[in-house]
C-alpha atoms as a PDB file:
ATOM      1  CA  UNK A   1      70.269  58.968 241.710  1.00  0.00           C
ATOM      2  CA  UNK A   2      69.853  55.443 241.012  1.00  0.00           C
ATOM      3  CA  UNK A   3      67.907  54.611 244.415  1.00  0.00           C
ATOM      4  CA  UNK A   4      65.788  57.572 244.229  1.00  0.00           C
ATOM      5  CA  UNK A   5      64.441  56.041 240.763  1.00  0.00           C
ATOM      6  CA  UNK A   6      64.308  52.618 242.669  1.00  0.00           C
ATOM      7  CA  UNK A   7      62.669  53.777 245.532  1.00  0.00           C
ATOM      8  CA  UNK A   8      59.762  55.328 243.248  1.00  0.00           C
ATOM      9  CA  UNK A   9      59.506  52.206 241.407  1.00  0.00           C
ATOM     10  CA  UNK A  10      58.551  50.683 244.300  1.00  0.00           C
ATOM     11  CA  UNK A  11      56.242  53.083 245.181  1.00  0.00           C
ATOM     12  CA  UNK A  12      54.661  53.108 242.364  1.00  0.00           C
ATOM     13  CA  UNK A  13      54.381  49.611 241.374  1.00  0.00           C
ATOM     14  CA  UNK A  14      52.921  49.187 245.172  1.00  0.00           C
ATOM     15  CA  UNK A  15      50.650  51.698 244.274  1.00  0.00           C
ATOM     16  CA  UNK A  16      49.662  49.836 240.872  1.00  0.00           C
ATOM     17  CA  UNK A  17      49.354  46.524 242.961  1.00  0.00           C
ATOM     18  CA  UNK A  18      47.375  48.021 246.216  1.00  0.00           C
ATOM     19  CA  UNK A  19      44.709  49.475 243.359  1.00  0.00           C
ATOM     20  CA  UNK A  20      44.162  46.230 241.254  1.00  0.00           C
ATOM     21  CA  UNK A  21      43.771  44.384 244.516  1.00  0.00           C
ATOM     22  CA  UNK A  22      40.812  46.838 245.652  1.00  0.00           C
ATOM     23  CA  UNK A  23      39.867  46.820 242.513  1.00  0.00           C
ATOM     24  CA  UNK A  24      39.296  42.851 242.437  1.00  0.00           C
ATOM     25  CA  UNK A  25      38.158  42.851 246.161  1.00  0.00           C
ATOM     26  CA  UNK A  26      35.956  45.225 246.069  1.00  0.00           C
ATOM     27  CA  UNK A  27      34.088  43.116 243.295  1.00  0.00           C
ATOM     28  CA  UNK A  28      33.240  40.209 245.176  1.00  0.00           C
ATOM     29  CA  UNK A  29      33.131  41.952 248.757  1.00  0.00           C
ATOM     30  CA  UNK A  30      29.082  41.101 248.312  1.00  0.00           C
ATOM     31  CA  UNK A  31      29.959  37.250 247.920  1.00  0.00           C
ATOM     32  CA  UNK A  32      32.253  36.869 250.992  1.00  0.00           C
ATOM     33  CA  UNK A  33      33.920  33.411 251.490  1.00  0.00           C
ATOM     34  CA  UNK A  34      36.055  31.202 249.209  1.00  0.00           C
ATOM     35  CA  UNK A  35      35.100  33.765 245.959  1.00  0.00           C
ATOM     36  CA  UNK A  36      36.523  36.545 247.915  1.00  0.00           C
ATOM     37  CA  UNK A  37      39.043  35.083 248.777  1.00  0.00           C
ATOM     38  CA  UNK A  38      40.203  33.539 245.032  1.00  0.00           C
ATOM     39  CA  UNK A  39      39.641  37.294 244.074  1.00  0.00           C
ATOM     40  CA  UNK A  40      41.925  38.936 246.531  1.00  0.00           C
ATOM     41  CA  UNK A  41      44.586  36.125 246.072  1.00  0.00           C
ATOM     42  CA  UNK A  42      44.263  36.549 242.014  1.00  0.00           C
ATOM     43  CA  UNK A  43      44.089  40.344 241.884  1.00  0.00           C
ATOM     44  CA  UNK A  44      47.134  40.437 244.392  1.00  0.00           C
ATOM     45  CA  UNK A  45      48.977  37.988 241.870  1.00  0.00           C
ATOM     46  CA  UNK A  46      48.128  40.096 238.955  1.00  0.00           C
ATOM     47  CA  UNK A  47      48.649  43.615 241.221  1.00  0.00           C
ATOM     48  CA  UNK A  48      52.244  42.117 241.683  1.00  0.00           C
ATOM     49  CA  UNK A  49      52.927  41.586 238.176  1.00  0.00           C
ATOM     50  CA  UNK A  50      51.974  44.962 236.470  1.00  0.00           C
ATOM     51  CA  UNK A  51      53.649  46.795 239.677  1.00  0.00           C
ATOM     52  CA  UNK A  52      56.957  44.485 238.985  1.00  0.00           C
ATOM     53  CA  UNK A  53      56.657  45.740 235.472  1.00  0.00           C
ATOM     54  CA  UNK A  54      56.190  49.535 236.842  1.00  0.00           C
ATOM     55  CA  UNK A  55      59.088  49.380 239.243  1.00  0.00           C
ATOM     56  CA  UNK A  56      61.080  47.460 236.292  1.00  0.00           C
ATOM     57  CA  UNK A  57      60.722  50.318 233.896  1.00  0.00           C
ATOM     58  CA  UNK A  58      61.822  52.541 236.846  1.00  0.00           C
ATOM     59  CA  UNK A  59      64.711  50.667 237.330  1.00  0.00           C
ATOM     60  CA  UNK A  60      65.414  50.582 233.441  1.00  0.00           C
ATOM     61  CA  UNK A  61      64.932  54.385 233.477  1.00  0.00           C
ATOM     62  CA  UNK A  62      67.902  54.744 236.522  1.00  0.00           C
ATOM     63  CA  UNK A  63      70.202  52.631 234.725  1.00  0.00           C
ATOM     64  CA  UNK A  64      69.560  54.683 231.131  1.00  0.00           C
ATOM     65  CA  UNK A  65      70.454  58.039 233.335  1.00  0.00           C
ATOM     66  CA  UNK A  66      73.244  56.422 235.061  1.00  0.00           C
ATOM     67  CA  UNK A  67      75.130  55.503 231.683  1.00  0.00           C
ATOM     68  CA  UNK A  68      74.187  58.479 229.981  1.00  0.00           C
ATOM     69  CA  UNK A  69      76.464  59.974 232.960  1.00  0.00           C
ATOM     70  CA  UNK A  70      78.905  58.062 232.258  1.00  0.00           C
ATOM     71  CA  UNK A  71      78.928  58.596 229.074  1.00  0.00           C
ATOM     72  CA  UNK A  72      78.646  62.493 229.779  1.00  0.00           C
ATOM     73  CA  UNK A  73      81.810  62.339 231.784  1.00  0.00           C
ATOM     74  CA  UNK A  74      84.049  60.341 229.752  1.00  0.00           C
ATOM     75  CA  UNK A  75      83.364  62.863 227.023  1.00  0.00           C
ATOM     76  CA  UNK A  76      84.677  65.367 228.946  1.00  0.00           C
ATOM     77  CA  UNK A  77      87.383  63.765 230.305  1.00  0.00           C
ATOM     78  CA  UNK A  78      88.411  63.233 226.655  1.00  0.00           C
ATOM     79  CA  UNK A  79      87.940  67.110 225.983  1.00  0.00           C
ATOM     80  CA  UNK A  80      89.838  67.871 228.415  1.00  0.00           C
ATOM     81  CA  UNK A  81      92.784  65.505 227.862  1.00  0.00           C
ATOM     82  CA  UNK A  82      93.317  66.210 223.957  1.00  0.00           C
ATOM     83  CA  UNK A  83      93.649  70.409 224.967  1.00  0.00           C
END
């Protein structure tokens, strides 16, 4: 479970950082040279960051599931032991 959530993060957040990176590109694409280049460079950098925080939260969300498990089968270990 927890590498299906991973793998989607990573997805996602390559998504998140392919887009921004167009995005930024695509702005300066008329310029060429050195201001395309600081663009592409920059958007990648931010691209990264907001898809680190995507695939982050995805990772966070894999880790809630995984000890709510947990959590889900101690209780009923405990049910069952006390009967």
């Amino acid at each position: 479970m927890m590498n299906k959530h991973l793998i989607h993060g990573l997805v996602v957040g390559g998504l998140f950082t392919a887009a921004i990176t167009w995005i930024a590109v695509i702005d300066t694409l008329a310029e060429g040279g050195f201001a395309l280049l600081a663009s592409a460079v920059f958007g990648f950098a931010a691209g990264l960051c907001i898809g680190g925080l995507v695939a982050a939260n995805f990772a966070m969300l894999a880790a809630e599931e995984k000890k709510t498990e947990t959590a889900r089968a101690h209780r009923q270990l405990a049910a069952h032991a006390h009967a």
